[in-house]
C-alpha atoms as a PDB file:
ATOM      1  CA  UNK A   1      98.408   6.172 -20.509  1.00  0.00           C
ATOM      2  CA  UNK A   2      94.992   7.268 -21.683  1.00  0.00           C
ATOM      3  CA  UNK A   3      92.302   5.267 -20.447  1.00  0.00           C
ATOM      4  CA  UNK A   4      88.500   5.241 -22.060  1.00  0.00           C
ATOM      5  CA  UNK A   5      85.561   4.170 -19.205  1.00  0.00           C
ATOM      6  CA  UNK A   6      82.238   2.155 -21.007  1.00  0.00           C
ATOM      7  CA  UNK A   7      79.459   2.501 -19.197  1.00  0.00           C
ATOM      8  CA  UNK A   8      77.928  -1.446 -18.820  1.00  0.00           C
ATOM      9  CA  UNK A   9      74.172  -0.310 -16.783  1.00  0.00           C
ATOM     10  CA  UNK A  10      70.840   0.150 -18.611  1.00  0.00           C
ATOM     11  CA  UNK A  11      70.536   3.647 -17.433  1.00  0.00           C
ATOM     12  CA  UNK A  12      73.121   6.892 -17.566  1.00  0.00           C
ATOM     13  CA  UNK A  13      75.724   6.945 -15.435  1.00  0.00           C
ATOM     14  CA  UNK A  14      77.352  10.179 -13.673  1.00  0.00           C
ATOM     15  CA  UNK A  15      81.059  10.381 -13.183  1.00  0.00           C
ATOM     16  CA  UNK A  16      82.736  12.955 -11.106  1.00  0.00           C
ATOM     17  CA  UNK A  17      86.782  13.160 -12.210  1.00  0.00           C
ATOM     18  CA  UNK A  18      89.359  14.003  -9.873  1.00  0.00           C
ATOM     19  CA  UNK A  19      90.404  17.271 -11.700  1.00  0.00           C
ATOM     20  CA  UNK A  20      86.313  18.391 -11.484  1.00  0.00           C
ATOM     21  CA  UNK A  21      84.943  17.505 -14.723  1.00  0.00           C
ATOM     22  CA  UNK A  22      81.874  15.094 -15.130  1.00  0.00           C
ATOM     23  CA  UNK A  23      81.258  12.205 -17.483  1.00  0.00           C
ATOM     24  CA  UNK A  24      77.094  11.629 -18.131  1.00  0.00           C
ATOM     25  CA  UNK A  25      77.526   8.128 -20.238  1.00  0.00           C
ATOM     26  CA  UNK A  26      74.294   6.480 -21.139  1.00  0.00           C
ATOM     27  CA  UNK A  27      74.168   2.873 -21.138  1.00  0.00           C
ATOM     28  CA  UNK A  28      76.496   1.162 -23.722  1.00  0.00           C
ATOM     29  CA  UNK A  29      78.510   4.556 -24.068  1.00  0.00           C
ATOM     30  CA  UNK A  30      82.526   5.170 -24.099  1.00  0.00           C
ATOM     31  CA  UNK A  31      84.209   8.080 -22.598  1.00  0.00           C
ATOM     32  CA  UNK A  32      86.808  10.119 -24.524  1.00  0.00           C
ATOM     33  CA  UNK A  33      90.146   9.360 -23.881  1.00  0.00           C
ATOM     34  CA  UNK A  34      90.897  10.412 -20.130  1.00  0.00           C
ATOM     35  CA  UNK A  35      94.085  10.250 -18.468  1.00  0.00           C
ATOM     36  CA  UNK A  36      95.108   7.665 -15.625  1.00  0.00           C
ATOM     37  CA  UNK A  37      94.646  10.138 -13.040  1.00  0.00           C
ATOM     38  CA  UNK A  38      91.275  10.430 -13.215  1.00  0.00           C
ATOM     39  CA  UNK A  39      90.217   7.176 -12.754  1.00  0.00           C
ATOM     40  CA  UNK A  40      93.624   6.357  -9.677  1.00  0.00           C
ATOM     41  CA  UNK A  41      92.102   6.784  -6.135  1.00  0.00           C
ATOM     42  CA  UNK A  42      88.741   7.886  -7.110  1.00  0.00           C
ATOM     43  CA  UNK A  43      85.977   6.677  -4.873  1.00  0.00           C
ATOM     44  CA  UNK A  44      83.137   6.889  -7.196  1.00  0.00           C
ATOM     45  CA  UNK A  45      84.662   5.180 -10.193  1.00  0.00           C
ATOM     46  CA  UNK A  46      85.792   2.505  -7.468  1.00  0.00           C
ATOM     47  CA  UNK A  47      82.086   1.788  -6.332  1.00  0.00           C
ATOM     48  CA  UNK A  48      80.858   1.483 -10.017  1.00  0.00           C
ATOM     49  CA  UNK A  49      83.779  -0.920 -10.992  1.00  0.00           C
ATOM     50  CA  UNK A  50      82.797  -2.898  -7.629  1.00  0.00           C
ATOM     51  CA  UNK A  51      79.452  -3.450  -9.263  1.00  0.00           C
ATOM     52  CA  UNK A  52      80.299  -3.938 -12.794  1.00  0.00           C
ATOM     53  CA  UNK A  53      78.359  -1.558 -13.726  1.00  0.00           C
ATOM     54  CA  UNK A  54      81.288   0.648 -15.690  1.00  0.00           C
ATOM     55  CA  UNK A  55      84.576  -0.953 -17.346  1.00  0.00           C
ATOM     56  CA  UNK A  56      88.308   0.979 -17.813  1.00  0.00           C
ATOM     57  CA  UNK A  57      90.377  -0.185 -20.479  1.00  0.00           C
ATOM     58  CA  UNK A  58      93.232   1.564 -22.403  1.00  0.00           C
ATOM     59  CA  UNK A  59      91.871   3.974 -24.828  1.00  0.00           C
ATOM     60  CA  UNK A  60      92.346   2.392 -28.506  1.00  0.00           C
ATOM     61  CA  UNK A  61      94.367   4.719 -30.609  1.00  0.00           C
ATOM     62  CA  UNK A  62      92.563   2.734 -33.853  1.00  0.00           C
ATOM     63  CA  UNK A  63      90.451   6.024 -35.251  1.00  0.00           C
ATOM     64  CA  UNK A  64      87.197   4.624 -36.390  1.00  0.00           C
ATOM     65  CA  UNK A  65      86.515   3.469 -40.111  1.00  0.00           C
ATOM     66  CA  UNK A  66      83.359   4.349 -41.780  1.00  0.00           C
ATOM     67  CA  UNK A  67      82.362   0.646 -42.394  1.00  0.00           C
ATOM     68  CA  UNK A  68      82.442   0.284 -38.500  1.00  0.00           C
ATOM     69  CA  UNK A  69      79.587   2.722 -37.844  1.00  0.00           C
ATOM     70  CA  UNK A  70      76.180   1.343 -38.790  1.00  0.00           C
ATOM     71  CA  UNK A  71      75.033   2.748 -42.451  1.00  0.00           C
ATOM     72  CA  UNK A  72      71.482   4.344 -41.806  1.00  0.00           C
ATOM     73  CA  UNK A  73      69.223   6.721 -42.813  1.00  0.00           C
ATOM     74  CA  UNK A  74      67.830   7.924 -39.764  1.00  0.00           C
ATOM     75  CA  UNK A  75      69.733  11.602 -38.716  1.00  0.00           C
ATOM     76  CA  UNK A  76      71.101  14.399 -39.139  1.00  0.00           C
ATOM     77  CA  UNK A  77      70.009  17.212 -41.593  1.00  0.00           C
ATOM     78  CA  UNK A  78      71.166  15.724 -44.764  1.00  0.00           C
ATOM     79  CA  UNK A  79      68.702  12.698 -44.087  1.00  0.00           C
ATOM     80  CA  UNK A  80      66.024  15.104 -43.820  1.00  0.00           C
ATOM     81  CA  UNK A  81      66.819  17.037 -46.906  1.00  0.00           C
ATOM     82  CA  UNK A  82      67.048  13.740 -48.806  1.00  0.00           C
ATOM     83  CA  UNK A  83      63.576  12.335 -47.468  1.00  0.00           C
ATOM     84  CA  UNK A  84      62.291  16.033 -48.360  1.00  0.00           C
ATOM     85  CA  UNK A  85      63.456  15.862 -52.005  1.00  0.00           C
ATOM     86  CA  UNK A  86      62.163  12.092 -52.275  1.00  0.00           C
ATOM     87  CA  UNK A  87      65.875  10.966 -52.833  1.00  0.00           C
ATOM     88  CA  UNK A  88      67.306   8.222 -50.529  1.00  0.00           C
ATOM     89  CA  UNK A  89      71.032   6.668 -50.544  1.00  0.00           C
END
């Protein structure tokens, strides 16, 4: 079962996974979708769950809808194009 790990500090948080890969989550940010095996007997993820400072839930398979992401104006290069021509959606 694929399991997704939010990070619930005010600062980043460094994961080291059982198969050698590393999660950096800042604060408020979800992992991808990792698998169960990961997260099973792993001391580090076991201290930050001790101390609330991560959570691990199942992943959601729900894929995100553009009305759930907030509608600003504030990245990426077509914002800058748009603020360069003087046109703004």
């Amino acid at each position: 079962m694929p399991l997704q790990i939010t990070n619930n500090s005010n600062g980043p948080v460094l994961i080291r996974l059982r198969s050698g890969g590393t999660l950096h989550l800042s604060s408020g940010e979800r992992s991808p979708e990792i698998q169960e095996f990961e997260v099973n007997d792993n001391p580090r993820i076991q201290s930050l769950l001790e101390r609330d400072l991560i959570e691990v839930r199942e992943a959601t398979s729900k894929p995100r809808r553009n009305n759930d992401r907030r509608n600003n104006d504030h990245g990426g290069a077509g914002a800058a194009r748009r603020r360069r021509k003087g046109t703004r959606t």
